[in-house]
N, C-alpha and C. Protein backbone atom coordinates (compact mmCIF):
# COMPACT_ATOMS: atom_id res chain seq x y z
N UNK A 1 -89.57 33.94 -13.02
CA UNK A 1 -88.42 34.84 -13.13
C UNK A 1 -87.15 34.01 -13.26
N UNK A 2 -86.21 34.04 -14.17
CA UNK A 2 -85.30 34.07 -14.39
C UNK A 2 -84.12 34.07 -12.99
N UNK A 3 -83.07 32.85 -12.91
CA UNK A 3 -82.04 33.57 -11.45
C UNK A 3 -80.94 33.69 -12.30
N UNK A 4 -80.76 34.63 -11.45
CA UNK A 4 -79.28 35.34 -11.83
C UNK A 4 -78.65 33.95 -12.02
N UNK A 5 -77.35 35.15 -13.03
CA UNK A 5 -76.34 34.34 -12.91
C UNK A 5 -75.20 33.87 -12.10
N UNK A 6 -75.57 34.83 -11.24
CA UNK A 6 -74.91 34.74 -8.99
C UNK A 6 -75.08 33.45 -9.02
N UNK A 7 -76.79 33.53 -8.69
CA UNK A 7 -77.16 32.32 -8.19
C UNK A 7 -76.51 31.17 -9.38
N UNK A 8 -77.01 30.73 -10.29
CA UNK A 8 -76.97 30.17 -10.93
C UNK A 8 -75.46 29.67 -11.41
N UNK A 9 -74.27 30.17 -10.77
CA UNK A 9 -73.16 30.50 -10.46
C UNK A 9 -72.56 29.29 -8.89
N UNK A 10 -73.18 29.68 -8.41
CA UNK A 10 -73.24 29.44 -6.65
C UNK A 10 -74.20 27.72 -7.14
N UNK A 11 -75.12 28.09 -7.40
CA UNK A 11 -75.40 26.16 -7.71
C UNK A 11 -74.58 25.35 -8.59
N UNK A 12 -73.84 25.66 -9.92
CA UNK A 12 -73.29 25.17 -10.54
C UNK A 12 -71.90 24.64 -9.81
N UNK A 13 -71.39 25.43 -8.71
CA UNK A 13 -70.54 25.09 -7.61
C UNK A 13 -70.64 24.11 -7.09
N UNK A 14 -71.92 24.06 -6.45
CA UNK A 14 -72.39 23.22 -5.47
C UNK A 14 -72.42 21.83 -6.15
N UNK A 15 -73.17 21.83 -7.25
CA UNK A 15 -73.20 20.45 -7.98
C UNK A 15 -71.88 19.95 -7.92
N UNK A 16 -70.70 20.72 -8.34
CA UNK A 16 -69.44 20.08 -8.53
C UNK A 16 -68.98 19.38 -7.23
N UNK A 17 -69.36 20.26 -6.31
CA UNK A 17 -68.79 19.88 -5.26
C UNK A 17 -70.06 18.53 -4.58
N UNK A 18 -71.05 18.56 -4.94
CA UNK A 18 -71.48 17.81 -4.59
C UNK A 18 -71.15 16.24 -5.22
N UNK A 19 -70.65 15.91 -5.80
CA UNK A 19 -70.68 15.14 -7.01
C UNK A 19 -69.13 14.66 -6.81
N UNK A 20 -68.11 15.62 -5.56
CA UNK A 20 -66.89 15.20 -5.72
C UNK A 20 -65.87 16.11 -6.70
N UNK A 21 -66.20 17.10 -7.22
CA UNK A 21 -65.33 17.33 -8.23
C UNK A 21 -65.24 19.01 -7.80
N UNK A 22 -64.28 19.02 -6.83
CA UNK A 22 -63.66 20.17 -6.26
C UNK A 22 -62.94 21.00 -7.07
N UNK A 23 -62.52 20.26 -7.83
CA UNK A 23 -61.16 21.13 -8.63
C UNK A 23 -62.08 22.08 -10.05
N UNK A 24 -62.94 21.26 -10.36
CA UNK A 24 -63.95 21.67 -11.63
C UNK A 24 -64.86 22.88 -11.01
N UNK A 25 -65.24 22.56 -9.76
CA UNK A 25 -65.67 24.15 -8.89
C UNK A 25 -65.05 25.32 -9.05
N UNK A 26 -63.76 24.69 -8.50
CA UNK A 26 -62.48 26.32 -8.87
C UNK A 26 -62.61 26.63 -9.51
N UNK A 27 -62.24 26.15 -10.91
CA UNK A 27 -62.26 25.87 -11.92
C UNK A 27 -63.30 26.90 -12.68
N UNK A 28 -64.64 26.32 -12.61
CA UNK A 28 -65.66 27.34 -13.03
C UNK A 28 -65.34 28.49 -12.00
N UNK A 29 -65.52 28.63 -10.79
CA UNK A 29 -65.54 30.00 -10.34
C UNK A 29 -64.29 30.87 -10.65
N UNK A 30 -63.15 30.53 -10.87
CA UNK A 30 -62.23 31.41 -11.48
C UNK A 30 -62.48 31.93 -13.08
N UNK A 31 -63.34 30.53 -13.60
CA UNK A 31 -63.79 31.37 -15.24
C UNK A 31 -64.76 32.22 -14.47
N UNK A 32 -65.53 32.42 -13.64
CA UNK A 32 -66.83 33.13 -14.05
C UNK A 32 -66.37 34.48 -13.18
N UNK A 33 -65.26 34.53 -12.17
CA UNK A 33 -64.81 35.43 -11.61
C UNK A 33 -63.94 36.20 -12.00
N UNK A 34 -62.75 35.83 -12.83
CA UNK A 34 -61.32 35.97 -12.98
C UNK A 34 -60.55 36.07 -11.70
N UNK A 35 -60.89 35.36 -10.52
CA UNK A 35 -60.21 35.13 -9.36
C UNK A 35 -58.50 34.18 -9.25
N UNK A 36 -58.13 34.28 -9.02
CA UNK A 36 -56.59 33.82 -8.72
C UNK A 36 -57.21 32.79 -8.26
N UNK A 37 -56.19 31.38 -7.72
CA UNK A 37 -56.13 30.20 -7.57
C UNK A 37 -56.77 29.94 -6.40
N UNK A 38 -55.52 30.79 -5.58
CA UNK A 38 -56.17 30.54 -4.38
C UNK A 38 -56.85 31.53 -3.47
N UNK A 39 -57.10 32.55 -4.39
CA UNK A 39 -58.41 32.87 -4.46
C UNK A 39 -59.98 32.01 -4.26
N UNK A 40 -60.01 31.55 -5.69
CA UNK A 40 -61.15 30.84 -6.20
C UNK A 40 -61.04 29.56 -5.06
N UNK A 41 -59.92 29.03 -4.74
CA UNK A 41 -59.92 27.99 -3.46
C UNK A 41 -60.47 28.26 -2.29
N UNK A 42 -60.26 29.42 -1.38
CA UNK A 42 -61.00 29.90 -0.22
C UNK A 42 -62.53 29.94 -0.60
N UNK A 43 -62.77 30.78 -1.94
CA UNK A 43 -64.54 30.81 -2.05
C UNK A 43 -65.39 29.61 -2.19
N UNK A 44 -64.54 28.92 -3.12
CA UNK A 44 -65.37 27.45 -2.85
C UNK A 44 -65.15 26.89 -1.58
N UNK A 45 -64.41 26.77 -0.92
CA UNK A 45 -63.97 26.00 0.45
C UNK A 45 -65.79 26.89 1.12
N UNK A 46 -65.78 28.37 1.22
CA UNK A 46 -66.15 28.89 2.08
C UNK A 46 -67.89 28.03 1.42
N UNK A 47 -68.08 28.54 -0.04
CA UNK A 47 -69.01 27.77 -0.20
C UNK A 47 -69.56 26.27 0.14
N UNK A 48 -68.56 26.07 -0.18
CA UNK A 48 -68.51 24.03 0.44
C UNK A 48 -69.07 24.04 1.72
N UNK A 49 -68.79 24.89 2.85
CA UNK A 49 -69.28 25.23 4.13
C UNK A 49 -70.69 25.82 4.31
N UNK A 50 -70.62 26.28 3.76
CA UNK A 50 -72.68 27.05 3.61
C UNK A 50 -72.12 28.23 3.73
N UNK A 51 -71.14 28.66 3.78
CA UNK A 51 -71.08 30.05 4.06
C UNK A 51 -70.67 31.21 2.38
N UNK A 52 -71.20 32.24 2.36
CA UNK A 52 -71.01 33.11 1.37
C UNK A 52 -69.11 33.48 0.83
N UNK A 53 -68.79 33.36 -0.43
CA UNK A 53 -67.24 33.52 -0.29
C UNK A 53 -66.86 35.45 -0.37
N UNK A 54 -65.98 35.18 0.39
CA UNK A 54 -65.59 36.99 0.17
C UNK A 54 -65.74 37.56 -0.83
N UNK A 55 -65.64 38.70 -0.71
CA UNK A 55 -65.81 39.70 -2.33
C UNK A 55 -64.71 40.72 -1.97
N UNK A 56 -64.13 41.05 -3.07
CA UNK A 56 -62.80 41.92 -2.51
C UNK A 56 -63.32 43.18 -2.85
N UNK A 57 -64.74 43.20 -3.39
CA UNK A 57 -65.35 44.39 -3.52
C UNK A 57 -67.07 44.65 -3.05
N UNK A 58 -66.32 43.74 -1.79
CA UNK A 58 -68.07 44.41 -1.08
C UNK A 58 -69.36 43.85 -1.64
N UNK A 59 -69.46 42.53 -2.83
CA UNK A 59 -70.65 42.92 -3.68
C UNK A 59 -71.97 43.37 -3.02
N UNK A 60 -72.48 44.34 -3.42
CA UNK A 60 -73.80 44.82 -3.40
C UNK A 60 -74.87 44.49 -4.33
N UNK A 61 -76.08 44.62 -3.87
CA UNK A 61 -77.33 44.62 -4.87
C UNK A 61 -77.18 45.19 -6.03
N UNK A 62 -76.47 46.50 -6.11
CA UNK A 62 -76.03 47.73 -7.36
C UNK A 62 -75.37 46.39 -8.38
N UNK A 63 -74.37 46.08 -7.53
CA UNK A 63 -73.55 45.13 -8.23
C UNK A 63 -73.97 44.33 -8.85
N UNK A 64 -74.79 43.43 -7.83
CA UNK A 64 -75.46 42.30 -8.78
C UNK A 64 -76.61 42.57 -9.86
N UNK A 65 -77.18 43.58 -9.91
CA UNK A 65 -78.04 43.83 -10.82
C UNK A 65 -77.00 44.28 -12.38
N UNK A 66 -75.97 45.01 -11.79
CA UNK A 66 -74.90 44.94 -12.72
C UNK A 66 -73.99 43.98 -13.53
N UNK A 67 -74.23 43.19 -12.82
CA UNK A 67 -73.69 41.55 -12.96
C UNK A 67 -74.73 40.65 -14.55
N UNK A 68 -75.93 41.35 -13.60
CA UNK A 68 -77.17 40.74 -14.32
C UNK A 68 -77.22 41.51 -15.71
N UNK A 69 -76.91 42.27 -16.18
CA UNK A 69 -76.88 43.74 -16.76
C UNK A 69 -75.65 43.16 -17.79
N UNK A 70 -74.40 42.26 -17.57
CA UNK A 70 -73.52 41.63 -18.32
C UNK A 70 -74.45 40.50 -19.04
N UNK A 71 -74.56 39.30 -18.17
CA UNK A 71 -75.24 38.68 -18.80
C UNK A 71 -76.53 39.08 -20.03
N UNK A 72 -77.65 39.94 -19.73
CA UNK A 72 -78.32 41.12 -20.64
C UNK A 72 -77.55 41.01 -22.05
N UNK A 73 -76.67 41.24 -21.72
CA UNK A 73 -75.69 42.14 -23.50
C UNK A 73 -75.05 41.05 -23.85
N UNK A 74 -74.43 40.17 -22.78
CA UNK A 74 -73.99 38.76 -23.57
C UNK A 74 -75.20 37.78 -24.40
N UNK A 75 -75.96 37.39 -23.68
CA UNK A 75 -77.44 37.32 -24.58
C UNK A 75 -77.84 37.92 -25.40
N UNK A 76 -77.84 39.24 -25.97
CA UNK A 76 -77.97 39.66 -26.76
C UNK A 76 -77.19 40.68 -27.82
N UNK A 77 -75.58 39.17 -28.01
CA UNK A 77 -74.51 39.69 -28.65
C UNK A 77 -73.86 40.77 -28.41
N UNK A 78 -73.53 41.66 -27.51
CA UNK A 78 -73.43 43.02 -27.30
C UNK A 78 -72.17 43.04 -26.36
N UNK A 79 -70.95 42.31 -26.59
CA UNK A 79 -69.88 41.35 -26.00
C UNK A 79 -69.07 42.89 -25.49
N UNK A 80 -68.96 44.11 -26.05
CA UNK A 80 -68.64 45.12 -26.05
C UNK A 80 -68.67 45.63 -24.34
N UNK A 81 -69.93 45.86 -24.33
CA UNK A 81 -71.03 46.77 -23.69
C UNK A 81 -70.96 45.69 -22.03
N UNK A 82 -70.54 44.09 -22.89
CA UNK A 82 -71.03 43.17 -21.75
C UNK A 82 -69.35 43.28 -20.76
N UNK A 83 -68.38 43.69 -20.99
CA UNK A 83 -67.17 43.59 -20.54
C UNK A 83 -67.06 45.04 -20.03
N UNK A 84 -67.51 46.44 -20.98
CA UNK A 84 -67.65 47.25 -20.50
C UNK A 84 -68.58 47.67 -18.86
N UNK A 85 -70.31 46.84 -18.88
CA UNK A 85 -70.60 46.87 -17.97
C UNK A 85 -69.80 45.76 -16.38
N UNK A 86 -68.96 44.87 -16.73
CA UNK A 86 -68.25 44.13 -16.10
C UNK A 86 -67.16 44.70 -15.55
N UNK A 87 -66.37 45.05 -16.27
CA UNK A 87 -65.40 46.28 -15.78
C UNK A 87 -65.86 47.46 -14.56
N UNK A 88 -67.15 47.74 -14.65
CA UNK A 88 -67.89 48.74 -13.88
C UNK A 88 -68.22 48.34 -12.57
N UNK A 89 -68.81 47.34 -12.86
CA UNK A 89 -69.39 46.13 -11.94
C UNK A 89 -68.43 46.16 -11.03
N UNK A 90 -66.97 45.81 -11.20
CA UNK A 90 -65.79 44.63 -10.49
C UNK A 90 -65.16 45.58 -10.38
N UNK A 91 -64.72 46.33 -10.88
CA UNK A 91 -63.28 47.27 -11.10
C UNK A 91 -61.66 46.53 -11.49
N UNK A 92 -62.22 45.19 -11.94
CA UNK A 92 -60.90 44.40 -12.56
C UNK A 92 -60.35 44.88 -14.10
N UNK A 93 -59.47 44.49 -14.68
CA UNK A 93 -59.10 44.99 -15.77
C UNK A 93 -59.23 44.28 -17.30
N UNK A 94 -59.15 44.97 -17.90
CA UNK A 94 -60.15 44.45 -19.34
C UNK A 94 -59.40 43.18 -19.69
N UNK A 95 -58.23 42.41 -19.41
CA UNK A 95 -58.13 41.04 -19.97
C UNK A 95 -59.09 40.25 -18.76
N UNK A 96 -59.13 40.79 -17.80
CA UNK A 96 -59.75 39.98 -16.88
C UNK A 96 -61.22 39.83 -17.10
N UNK A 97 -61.88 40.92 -17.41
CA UNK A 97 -62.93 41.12 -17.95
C UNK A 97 -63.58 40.24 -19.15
N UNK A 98 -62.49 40.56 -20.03
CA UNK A 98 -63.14 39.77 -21.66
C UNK A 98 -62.99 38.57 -20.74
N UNK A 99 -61.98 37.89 -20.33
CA UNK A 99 -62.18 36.43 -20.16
C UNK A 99 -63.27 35.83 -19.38
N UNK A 100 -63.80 37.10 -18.50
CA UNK A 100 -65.19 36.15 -17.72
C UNK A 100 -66.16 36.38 -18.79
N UNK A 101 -66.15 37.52 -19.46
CA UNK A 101 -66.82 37.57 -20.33
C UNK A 101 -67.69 36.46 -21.24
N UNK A 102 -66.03 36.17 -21.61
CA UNK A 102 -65.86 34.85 -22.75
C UNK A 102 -66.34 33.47 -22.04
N UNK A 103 -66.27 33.40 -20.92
CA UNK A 103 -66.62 32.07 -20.03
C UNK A 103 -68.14 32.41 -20.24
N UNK A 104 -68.49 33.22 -19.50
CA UNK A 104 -70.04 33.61 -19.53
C UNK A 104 -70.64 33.24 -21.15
N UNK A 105 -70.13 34.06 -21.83
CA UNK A 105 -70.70 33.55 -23.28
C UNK A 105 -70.67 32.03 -23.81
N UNK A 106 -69.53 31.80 -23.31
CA UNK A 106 -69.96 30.37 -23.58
C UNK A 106 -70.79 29.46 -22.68
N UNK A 107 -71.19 29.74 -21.97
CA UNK A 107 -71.88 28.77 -21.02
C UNK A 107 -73.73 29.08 -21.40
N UNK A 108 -73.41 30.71 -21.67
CA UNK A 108 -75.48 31.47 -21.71
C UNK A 108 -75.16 30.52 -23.42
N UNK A 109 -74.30 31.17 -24.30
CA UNK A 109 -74.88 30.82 -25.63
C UNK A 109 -73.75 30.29 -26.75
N UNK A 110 -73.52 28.68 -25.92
CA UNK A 110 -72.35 28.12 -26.73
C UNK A 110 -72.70 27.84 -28.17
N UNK A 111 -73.94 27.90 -28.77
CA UNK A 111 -73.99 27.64 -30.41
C UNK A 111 -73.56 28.62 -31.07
N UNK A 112 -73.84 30.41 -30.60
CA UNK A 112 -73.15 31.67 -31.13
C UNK A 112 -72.07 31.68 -30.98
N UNK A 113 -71.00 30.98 -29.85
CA UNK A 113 -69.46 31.07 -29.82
C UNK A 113 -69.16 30.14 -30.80
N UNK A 114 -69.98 29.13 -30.87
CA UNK A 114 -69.42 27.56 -32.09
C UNK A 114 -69.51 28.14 -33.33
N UNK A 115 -70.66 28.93 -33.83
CA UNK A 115 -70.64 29.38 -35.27
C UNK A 115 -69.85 30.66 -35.45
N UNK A 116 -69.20 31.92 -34.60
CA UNK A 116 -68.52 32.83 -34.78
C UNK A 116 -67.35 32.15 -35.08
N UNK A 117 -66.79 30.94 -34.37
CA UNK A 117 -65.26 29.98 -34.46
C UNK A 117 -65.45 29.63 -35.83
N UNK A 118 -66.51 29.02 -36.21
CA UNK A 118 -66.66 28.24 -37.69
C UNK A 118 -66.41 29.32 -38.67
N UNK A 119 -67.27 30.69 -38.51
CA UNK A 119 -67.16 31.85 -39.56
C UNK A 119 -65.58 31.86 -39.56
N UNK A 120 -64.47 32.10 -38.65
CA UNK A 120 -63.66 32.75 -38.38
C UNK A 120 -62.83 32.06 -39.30
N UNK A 121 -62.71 30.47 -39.16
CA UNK A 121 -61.79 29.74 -39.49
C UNK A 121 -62.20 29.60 -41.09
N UNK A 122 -63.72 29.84 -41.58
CA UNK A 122 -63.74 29.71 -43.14
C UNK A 122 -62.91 31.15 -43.22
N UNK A 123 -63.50 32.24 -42.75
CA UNK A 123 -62.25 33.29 -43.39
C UNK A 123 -60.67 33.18 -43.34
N UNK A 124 -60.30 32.69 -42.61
CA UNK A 124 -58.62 31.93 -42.37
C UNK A 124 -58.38 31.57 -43.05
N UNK A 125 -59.34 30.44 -43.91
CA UNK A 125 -58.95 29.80 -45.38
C UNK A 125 -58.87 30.53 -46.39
N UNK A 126 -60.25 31.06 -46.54
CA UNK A 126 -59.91 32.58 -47.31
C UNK A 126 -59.40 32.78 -47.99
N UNK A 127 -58.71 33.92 -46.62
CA UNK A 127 -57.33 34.74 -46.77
C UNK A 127 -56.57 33.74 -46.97
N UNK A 128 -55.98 32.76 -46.34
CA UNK A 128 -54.98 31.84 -47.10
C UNK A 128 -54.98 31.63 -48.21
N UNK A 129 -55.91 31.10 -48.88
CA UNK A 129 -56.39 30.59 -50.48
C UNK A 129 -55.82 31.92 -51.23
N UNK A 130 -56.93 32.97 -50.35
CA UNK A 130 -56.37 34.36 -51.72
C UNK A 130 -54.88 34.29 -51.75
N UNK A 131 -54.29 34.49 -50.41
CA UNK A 131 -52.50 34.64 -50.54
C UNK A 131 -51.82 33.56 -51.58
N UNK A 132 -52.40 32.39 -51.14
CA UNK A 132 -52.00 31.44 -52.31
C UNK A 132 -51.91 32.06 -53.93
N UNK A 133 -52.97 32.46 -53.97
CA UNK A 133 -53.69 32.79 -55.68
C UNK A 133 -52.38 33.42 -55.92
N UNK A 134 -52.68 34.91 -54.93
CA UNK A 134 -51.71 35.98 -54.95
C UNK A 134 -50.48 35.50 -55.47
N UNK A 135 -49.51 34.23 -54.59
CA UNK A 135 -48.53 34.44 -54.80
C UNK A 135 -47.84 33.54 -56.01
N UNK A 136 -49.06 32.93 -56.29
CA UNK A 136 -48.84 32.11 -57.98
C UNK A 136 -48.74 32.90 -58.94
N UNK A 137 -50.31 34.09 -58.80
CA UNK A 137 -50.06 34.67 -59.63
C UNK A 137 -48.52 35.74 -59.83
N UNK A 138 -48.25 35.88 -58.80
CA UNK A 138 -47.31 36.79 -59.22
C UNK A 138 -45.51 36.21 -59.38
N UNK A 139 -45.43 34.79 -59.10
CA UNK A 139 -44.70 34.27 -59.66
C UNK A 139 -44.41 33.99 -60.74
N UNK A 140 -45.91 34.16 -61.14
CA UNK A 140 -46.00 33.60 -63.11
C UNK A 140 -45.28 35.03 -63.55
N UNK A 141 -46.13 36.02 -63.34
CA UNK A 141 -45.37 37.41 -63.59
C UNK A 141 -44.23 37.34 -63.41
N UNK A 142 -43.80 37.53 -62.63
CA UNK A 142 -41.68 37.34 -62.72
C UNK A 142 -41.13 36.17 -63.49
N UNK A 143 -41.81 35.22 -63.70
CA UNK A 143 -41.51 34.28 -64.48
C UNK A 143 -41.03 34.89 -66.17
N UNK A 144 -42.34 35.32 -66.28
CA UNK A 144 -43.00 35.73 -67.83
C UNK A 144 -42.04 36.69 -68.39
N UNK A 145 -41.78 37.94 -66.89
CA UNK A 145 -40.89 38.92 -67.34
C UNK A 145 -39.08 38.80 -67.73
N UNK A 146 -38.91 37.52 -66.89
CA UNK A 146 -37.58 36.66 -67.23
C UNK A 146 -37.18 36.25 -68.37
N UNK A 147 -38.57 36.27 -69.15
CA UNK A 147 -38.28 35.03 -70.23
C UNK A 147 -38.24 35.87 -71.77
């Protein structure tokens, strides 16, 4: 079986902190939370200790299966559905949302975030190139009609 991404969350912590690198802990747990600073500082501290970090919403089992239920739709492109069930989950608000979102996606499936960036930026050129065309061509036109 598969561990959550709680867990899998909660070890990726631990490594940092095991390893010395406290700040890269926060760090991830504020991407994977959208927690404030010092926020995300008390939970790792509390983690660093063996102890569980607060939840400002109680998490429950409901929750975490809900949690699990994001990850689900981020795995299987569904980035929508995955912020929508996150929102449900947390009761935080949709920039807060897309951005754990977006952390999460990149961590389950950074080659789909690398090639959506690559698609994005050939269309950027694109549209640039066409505007280019566009605005030659229609310089020649006012040109032509001048003359």
């Amino acid at each position: 079986m598969a561990e959550s991404p709680l867990q899998q969350l909660l070890d990726d912590i631990r490594a940092h902190l095991a390893a010395g690198r406290k700040i890269e802990a926060i760090k991830l747990y504020r991407e994977a939370t959208g927690a404030g600073l010092a926020e995300a500082k008390e939970a790792v501290e509390l983690i660093e200790a063996g102890r569980p970090p607060k939840s400002g919403s109680n998490a429950s089992l409901g929750e975490d299966q809900a949690l699990q239920g994001v990850s689900d739709f981020v795995l299987r492109g569904r980035k929508i559905e995955a912020i929508k069930r996150y929102r449900e989950a947390t009761g935080v608000g949709l920039k807060e949302a897309k951005d754990v979102v977006d952390a999460l996606e990149r961590q389950l499936n950074p080659a789909a975030v690398l090639a959506r960036d690559a698609a994005m930026r050939r269309t950027l050129r694109f549209v640039v190139l066409a505007l280019v065309i566009l605005a030659g061509a229609l310089g020649l036109v006012v040109a032509m009609s001048q003359s």
